[in-house]
C-alpha atoms as a PDB file:
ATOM      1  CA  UNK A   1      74.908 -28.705 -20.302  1.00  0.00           C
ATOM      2  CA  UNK A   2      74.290 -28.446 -23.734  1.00  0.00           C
ATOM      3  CA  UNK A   3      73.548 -24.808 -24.858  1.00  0.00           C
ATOM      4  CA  UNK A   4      70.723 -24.173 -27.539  1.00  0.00           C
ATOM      5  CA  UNK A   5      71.356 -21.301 -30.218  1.00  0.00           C
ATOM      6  CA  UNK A   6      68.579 -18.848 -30.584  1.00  0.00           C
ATOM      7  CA  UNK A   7      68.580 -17.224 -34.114  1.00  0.00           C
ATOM      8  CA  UNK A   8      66.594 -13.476 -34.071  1.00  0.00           C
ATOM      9  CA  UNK A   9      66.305 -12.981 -38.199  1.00  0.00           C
ATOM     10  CA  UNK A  10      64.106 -10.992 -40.412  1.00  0.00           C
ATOM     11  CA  UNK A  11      63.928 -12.188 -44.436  1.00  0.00           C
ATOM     12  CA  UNK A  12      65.151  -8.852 -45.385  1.00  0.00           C
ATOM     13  CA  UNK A  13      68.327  -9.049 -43.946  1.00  0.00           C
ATOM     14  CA  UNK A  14      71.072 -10.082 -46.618  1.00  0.00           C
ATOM     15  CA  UNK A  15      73.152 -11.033 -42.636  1.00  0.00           C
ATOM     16  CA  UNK A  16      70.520 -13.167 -41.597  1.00  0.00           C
ATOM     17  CA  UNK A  17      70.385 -14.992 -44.353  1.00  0.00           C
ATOM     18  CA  UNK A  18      74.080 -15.897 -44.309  1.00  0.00           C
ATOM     19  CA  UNK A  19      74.193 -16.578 -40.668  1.00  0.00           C
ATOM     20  CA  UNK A  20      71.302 -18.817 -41.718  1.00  0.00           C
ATOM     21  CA  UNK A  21      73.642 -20.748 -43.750  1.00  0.00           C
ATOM     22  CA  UNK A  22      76.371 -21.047 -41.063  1.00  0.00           C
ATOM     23  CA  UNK A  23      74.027 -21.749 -38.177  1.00  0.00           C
ATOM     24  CA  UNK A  24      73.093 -24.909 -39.465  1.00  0.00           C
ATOM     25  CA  UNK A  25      76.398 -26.060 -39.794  1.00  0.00           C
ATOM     26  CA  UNK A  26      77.468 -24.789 -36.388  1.00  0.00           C
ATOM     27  CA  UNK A  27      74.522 -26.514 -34.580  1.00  0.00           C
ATOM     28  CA  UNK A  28      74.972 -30.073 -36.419  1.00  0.00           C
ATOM     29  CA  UNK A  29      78.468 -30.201 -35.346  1.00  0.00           C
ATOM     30  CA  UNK A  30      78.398 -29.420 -31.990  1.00  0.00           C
ATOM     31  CA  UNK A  31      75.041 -31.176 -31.560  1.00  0.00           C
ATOM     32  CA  UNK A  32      72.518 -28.558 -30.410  1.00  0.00           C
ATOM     33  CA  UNK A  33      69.643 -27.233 -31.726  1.00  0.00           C
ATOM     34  CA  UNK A  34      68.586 -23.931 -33.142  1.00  0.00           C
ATOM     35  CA  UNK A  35      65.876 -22.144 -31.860  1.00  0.00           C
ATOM     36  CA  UNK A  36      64.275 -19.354 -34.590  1.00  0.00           C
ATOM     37  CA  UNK A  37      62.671 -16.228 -33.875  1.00  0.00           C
ATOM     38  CA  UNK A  38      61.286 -14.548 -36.765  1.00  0.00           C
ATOM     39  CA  UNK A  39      61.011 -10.483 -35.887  1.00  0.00           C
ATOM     40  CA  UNK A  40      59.990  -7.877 -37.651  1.00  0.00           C
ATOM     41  CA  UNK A  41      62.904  -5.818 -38.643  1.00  0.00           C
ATOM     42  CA  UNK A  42      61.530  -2.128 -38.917  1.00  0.00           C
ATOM     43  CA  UNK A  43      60.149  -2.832 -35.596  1.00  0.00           C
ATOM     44  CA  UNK A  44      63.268  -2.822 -33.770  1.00  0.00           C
ATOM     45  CA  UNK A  45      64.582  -0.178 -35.970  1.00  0.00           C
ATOM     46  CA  UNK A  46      61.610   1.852 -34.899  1.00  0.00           C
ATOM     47  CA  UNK A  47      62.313   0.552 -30.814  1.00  0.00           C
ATOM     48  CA  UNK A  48      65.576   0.597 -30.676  1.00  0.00           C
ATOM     49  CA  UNK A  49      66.098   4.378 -32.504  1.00  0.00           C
ATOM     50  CA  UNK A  50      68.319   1.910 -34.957  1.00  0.00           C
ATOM     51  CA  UNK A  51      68.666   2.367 -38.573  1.00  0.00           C
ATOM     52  CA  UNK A  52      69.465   0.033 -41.407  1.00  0.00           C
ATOM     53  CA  UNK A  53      73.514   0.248 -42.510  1.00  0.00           C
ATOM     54  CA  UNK A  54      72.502   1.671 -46.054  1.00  0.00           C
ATOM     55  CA  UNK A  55      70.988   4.836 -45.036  1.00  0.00           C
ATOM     56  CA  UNK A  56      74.549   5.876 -44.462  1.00  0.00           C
ATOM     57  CA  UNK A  57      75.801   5.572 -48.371  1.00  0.00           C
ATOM     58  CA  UNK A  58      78.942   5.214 -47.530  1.00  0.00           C
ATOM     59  CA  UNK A  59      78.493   2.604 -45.189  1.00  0.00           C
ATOM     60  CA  UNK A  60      75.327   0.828 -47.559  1.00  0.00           C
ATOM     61  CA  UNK A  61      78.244   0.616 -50.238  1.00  0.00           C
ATOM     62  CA  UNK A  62      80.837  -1.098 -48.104  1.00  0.00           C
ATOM     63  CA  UNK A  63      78.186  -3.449 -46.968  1.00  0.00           C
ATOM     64  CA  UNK A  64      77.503  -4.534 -50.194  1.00  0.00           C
ATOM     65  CA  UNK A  65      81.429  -5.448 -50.724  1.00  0.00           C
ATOM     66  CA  UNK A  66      81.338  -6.854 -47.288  1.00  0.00           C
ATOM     67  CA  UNK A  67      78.481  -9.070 -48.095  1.00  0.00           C
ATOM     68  CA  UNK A  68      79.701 -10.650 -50.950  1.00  0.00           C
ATOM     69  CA  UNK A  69      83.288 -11.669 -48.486  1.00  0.00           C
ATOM     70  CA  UNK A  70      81.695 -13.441 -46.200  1.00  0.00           C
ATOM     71  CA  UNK A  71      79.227 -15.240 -48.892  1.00  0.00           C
ATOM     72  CA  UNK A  72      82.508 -16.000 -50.432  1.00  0.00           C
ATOM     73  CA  UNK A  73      84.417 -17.599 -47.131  1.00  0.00           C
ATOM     74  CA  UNK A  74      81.056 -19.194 -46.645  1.00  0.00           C
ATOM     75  CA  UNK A  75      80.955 -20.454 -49.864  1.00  0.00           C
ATOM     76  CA  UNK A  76      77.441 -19.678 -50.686  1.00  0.00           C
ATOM     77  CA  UNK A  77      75.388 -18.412 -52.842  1.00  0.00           C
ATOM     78  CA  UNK A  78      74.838 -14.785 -52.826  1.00  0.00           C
ATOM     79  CA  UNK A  79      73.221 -12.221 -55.291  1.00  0.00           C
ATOM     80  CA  UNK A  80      72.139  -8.682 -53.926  1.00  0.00           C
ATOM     81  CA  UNK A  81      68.044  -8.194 -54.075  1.00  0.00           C
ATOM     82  CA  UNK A  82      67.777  -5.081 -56.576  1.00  0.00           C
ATOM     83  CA  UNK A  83      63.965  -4.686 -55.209  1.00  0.00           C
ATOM     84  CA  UNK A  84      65.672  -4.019 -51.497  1.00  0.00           C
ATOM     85  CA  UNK A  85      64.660  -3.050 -49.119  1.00  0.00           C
ATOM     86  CA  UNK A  86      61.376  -5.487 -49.128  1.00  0.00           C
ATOM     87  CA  UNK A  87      58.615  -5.194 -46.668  1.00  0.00           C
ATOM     88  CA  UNK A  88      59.177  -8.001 -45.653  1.00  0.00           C
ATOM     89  CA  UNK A  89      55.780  -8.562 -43.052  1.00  0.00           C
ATOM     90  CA  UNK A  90      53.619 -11.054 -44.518  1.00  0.00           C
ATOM     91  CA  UNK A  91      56.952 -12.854 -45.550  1.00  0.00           C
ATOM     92  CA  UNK A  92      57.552 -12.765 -41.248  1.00  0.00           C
ATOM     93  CA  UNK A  93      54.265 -13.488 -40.687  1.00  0.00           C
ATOM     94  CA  UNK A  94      54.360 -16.704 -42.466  1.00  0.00           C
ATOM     95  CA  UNK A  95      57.350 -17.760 -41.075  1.00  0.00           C
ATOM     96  CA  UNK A  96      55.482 -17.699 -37.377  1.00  0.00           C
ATOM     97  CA  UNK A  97      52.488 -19.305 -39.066  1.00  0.00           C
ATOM     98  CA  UNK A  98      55.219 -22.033 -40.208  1.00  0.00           C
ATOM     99  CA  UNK A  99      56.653 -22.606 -36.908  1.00  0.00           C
ATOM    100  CA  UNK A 100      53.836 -24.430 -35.205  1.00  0.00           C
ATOM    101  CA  UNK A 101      51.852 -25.885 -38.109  1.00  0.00           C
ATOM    102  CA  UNK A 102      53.393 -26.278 -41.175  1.00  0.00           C
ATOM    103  CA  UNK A 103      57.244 -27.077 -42.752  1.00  0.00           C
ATOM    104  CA  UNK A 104      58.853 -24.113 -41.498  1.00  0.00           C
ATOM    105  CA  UNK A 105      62.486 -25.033 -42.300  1.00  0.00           C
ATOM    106  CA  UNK A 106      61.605 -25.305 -46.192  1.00  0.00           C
ATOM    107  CA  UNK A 107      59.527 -21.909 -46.057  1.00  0.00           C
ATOM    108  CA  UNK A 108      62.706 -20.275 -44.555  1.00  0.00           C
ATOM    109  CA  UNK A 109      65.104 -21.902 -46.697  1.00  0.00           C
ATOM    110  CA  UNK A 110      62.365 -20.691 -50.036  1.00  0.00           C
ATOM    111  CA  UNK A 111      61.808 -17.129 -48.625  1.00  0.00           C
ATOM    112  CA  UNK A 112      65.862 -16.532 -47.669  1.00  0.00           C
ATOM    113  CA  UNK A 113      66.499 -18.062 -51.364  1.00  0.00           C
ATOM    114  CA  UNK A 114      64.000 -16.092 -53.291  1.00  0.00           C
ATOM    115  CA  UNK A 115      65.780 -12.943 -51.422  1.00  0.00           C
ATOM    116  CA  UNK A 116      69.561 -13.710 -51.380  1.00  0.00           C
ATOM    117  CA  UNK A 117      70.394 -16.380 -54.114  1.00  0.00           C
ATOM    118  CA  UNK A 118      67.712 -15.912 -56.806  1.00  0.00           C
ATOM    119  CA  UNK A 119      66.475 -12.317 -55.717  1.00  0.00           C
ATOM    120  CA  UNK A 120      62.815 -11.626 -56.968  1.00  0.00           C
ATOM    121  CA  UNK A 121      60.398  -8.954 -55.536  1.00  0.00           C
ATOM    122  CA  UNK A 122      58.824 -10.139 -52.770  1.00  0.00           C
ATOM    123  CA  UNK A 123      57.074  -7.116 -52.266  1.00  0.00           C
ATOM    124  CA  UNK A 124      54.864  -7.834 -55.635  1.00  0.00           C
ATOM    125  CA  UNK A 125      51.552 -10.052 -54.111  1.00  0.00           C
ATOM    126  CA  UNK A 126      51.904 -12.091 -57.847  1.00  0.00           C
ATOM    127  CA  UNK A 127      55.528 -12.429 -57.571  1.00  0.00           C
ATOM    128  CA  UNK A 128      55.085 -14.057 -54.167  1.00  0.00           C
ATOM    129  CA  UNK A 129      52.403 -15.971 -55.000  1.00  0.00           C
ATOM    130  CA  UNK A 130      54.091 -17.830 -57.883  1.00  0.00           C
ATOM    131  CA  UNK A 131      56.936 -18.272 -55.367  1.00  0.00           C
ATOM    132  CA  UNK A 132      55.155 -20.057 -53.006  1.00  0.00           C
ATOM    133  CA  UNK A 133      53.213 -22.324 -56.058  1.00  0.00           C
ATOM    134  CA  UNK A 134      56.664 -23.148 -57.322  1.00  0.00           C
ATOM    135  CA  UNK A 135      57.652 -24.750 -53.618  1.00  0.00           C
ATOM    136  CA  UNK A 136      54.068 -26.433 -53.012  1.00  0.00           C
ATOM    137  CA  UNK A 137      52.516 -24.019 -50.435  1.00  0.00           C
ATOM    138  CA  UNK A 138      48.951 -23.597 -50.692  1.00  0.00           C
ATOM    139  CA  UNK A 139      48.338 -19.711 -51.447  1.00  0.00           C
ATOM    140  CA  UNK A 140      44.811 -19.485 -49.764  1.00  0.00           C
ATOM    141  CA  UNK A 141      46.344 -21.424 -46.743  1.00  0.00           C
ATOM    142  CA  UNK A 142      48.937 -18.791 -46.565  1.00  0.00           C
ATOM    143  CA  UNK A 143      46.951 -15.926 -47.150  1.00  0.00           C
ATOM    144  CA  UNK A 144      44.774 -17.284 -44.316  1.00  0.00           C
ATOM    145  CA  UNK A 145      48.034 -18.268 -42.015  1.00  0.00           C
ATOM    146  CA  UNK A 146      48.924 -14.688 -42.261  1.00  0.00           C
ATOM    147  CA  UNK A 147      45.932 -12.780 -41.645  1.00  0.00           C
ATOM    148  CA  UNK A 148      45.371 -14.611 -38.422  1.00  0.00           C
ATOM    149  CA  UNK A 149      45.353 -12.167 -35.344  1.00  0.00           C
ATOM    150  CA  UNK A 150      47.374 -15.178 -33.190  1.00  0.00           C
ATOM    151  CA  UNK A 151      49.902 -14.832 -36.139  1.00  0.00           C
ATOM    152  CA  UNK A 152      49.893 -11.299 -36.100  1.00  0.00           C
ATOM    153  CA  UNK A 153      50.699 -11.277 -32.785  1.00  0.00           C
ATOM    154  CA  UNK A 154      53.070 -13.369 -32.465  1.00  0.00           C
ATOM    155  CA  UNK A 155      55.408 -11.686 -34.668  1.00  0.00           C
ATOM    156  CA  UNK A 156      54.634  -8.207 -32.243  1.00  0.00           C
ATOM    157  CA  UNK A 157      55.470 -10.543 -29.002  1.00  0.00           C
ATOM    158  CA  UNK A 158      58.731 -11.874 -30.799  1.00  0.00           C
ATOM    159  CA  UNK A 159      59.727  -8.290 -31.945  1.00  0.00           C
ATOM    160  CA  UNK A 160      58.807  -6.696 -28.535  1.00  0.00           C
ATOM    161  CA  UNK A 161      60.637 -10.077 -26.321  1.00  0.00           C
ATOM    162  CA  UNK A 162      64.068  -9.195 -29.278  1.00  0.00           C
ATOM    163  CA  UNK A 163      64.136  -5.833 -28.111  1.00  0.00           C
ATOM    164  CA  UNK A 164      63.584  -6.173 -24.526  1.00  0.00           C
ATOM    165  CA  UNK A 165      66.325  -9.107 -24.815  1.00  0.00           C
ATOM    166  CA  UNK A 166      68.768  -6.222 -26.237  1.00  0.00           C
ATOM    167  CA  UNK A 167      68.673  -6.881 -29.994  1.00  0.00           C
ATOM    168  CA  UNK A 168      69.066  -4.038 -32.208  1.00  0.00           C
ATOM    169  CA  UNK A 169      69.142  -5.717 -35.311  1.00  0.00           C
ATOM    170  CA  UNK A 170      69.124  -8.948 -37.134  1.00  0.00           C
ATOM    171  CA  UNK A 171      70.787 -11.180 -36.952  1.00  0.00           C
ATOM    172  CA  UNK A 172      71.292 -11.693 -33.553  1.00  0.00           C
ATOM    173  CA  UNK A 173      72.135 -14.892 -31.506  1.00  0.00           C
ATOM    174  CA  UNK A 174      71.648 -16.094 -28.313  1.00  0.00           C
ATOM    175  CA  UNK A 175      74.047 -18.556 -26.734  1.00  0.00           C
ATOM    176  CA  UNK A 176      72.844 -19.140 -22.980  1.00  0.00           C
ATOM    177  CA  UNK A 177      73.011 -15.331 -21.903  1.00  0.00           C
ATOM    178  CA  UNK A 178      75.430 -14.168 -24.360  1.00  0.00           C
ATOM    179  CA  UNK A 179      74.106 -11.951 -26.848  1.00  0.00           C
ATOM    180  CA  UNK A 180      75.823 -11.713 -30.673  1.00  0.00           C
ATOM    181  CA  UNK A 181      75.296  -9.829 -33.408  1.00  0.00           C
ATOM    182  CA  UNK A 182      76.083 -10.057 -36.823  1.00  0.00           C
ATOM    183  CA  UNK A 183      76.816 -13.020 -39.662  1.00  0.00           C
ATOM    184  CA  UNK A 184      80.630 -12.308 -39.171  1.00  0.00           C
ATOM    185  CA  UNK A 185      79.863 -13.626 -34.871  1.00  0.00           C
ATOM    186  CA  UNK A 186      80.056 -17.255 -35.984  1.00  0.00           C
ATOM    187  CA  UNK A 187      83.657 -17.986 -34.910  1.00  0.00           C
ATOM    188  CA  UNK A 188      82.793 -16.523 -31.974  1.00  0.00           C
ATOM    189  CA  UNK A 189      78.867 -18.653 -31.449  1.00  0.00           C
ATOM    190  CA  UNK A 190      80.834 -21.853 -31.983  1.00  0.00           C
ATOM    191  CA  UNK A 191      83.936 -21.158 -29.197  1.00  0.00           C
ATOM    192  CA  UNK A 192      81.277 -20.364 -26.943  1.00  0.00           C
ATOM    193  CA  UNK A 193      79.108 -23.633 -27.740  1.00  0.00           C
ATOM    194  CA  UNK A 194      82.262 -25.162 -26.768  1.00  0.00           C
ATOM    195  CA  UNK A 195      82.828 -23.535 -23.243  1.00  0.00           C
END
């Protein structure tokens, strides 16, 4: 039977982003499909009594090191975001909005880039705005796609399913029942795949 991967990821997570990269690759060659749930982050920081890695400094610092390795083995692109940590809810809120009506592949691919590869500030409304001009998505659509209760609670369902699934954190993966965590799992995704 052939196993599907479910991807948990929030934009603001440098992780995500490079298990992004990787998952594609992973799911082409051993011919499944990825299934994305966008969360909100701070939400399952806030359920989970979690924290993010950099509000330990010592940690936050090797993180940054660490980040850059496994960008490196990847061989992607990688520049660290100096307006992190980004709210990053409308950006999730788009991404569900994407997901049933709308090219939600290239508004991942735009929001992970404009975070991880060419960093801007997110945060700023004019910032994103331009961002979204620059990649041919209609502003007043996405203002509208975002303000939609549905939308809004999607995200709270896919945050609120994460956590009672066990995540505590993004990324995290689903393989059949088997939970993993982390950008550095994907050795372990793809032996899995292949059980």
């Amino acid at each position: 039977m052939v196993k599907n991967i479910e991807f948990h990821f929030d934009f603001g997570s440098p992780t995500a982003y490079l298990a992004f990269t990787q998952l594609k690759i992973i799911a082409e060659r051993n011919k499944t499909k990825i299934e994305y749930f966008p969360i909100l982050l701070g939400g399952v920081f806030k359920a989970t009594g979690n924290n993010p890695p950099a509000s330990v400094p010592a940690k936050g610092k090797y993180m940054m090191i660490d980040l850059q390795r496994f960008a490196d083995k990847y061989g992607v692109p990688y520049e660290r975001n100096p307006y992190f940590p980004v709210n990053t809810l409308t950006l999730m809120r788009g991404a569900v909005s994407y997901q049933d009506d709308g090219d939600f592949i290239k508004y991942t691919e735009v929001m992970f880039k404009n975070m991880w590869i060419e960093p801007k500030n997110l945060n700023d409304e004019d910032e994103l705005k331009k961002v979204l001009i620059e990649n041919n998505f209609d502003v007043d659509d996405f203002i509208r796609r975002t303000t939609d209760q549905n939308v809004k609670d999607k995200l709270i369902s896919n945050t609120e399913n994460a956590v009672k699934k066990g995540v505590f954190g993004a990324p995290t993966i689903f393989v059949g029942d088997q939970m993993f965590f982390g950008q550095d799992r994907m050795e372990f995704i793809e032996e899995y795949l292949n059980n």
